[in-house]
C-alpha atoms as a PDB file:
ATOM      1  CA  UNK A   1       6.609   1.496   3.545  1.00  0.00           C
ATOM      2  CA  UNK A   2       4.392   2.521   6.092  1.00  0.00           C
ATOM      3  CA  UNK A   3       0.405   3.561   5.565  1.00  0.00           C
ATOM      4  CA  UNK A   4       1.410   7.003   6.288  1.00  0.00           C
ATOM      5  CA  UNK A   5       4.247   7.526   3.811  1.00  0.00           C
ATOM      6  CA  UNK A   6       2.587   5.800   1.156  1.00  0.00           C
ATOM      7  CA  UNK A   7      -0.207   8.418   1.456  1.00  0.00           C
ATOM      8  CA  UNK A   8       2.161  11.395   1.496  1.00  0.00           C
ATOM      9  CA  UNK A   9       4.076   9.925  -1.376  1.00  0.00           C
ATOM     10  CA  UNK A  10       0.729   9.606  -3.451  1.00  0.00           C
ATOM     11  CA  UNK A  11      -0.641  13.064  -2.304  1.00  0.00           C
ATOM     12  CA  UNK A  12       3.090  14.114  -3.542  1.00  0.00           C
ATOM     13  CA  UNK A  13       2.306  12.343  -6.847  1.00  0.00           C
ATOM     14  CA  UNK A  14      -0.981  13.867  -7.058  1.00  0.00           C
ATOM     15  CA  UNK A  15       0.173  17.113  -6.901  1.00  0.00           C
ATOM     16  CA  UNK A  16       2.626  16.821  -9.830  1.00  0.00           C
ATOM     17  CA  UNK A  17       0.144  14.950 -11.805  1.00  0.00           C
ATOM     18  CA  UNK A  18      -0.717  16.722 -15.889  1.00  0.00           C
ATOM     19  CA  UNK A  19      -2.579  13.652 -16.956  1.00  0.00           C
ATOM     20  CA  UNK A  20      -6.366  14.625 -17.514  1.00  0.00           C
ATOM     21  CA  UNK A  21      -7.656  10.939 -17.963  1.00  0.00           C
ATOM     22  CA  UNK A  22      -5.627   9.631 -14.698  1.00  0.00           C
ATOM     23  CA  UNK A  23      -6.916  12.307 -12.247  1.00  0.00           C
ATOM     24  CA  UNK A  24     -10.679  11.577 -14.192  1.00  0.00           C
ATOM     25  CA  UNK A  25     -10.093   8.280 -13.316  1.00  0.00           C
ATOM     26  CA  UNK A  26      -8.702   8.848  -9.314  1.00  0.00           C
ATOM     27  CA  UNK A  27     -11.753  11.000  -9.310  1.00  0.00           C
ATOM     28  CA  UNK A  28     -13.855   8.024 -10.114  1.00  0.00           C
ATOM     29  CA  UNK A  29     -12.416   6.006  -7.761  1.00  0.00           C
ATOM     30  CA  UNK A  30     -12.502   8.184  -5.210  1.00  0.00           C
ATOM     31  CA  UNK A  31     -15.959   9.115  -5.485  1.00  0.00           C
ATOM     32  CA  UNK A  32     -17.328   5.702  -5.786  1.00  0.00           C
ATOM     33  CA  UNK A  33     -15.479   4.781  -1.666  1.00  0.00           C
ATOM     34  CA  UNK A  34     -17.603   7.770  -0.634  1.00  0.00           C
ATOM     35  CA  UNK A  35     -20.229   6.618  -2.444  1.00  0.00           C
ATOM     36  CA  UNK A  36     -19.963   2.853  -1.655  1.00  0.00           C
ATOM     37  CA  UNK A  37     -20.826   1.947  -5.215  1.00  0.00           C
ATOM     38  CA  UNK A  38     -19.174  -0.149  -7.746  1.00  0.00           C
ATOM     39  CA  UNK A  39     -16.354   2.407  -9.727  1.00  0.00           C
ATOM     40  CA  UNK A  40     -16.247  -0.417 -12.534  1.00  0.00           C
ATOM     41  CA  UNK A  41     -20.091   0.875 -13.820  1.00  0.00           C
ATOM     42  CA  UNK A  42     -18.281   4.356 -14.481  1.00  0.00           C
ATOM     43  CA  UNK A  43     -15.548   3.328 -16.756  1.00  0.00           C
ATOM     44  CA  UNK A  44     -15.534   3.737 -20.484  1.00  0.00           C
ATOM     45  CA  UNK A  45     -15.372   0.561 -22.974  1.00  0.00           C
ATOM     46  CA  UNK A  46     -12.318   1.633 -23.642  1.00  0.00           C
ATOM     47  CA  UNK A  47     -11.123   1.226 -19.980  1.00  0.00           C
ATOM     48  CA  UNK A  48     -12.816  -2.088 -19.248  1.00  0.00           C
ATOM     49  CA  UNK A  49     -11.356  -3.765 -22.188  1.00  0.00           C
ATOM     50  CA  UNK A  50      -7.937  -2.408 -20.893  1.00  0.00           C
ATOM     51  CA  UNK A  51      -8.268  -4.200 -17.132  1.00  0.00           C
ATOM     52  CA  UNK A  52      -9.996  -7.038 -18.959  1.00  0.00           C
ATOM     53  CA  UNK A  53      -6.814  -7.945 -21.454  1.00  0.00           C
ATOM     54  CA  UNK A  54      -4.396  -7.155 -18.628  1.00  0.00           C
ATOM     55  CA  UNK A  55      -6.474  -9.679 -16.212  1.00  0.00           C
ATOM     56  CA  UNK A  56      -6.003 -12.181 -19.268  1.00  0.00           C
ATOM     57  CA  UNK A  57      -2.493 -11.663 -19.769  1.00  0.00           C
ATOM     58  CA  UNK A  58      -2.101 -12.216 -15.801  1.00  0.00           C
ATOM     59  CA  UNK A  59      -4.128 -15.697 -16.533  1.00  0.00           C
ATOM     60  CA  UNK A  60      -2.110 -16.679 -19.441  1.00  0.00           C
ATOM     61  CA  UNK A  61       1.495 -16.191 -17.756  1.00  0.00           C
ATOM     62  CA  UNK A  62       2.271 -12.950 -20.210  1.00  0.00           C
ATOM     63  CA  UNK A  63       4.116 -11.082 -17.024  1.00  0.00           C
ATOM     64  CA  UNK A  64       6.800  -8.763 -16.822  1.00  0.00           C
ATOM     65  CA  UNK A  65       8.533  -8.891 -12.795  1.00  0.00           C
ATOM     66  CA  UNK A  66       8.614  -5.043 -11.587  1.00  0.00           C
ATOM     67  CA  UNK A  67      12.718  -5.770 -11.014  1.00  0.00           C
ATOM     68  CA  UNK A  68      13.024  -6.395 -14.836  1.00  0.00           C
ATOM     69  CA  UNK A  69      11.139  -3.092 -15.664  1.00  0.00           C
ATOM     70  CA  UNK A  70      12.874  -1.165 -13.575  1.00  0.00           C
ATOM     71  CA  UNK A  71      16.459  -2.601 -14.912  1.00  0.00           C
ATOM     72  CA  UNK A  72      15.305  -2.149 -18.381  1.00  0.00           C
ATOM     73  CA  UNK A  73      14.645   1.534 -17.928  1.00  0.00           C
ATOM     74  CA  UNK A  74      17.538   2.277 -15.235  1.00  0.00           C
ATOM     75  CA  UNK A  75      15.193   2.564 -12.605  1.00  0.00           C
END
């Protein structure tokens, strides 16, 4: 997929998005590129310890390929 129609099919996403805490966070993230600061500082505990056990599962082999997801829920 192309640059282009990645960023029209996230802008699509966007626009279709309910989730309060995932458009906080894209907000986040978005703000600190324009910023040029670090968008880790602006996370919640909560949050960190989320990346950090899923950056520990990653080191300790516990991973799931995208295929198998996708045939386990028809996708």
């Amino acid at each position: 997929m192309g640059h282009e129609a990645l960023k029209l099919e996230l802008i699509e996403w966007l626009t279709k998005l309910e989730d309060k805490d995932t458009i906080d966070y894209l907000k986040i993230v978005k703000d600190s590129s324009t910023l040029g600061k670090d968008w880790w500082h602006d996370l919640d505990e909560q949050q960190k310890y989320s990346i950090q056990q899923g950056l520990k599962d990653i080191e300790e082999g516990r991973l799931t390929a995208h295929e198998d997801i996708k045939k386990k829920y028809g996708l």
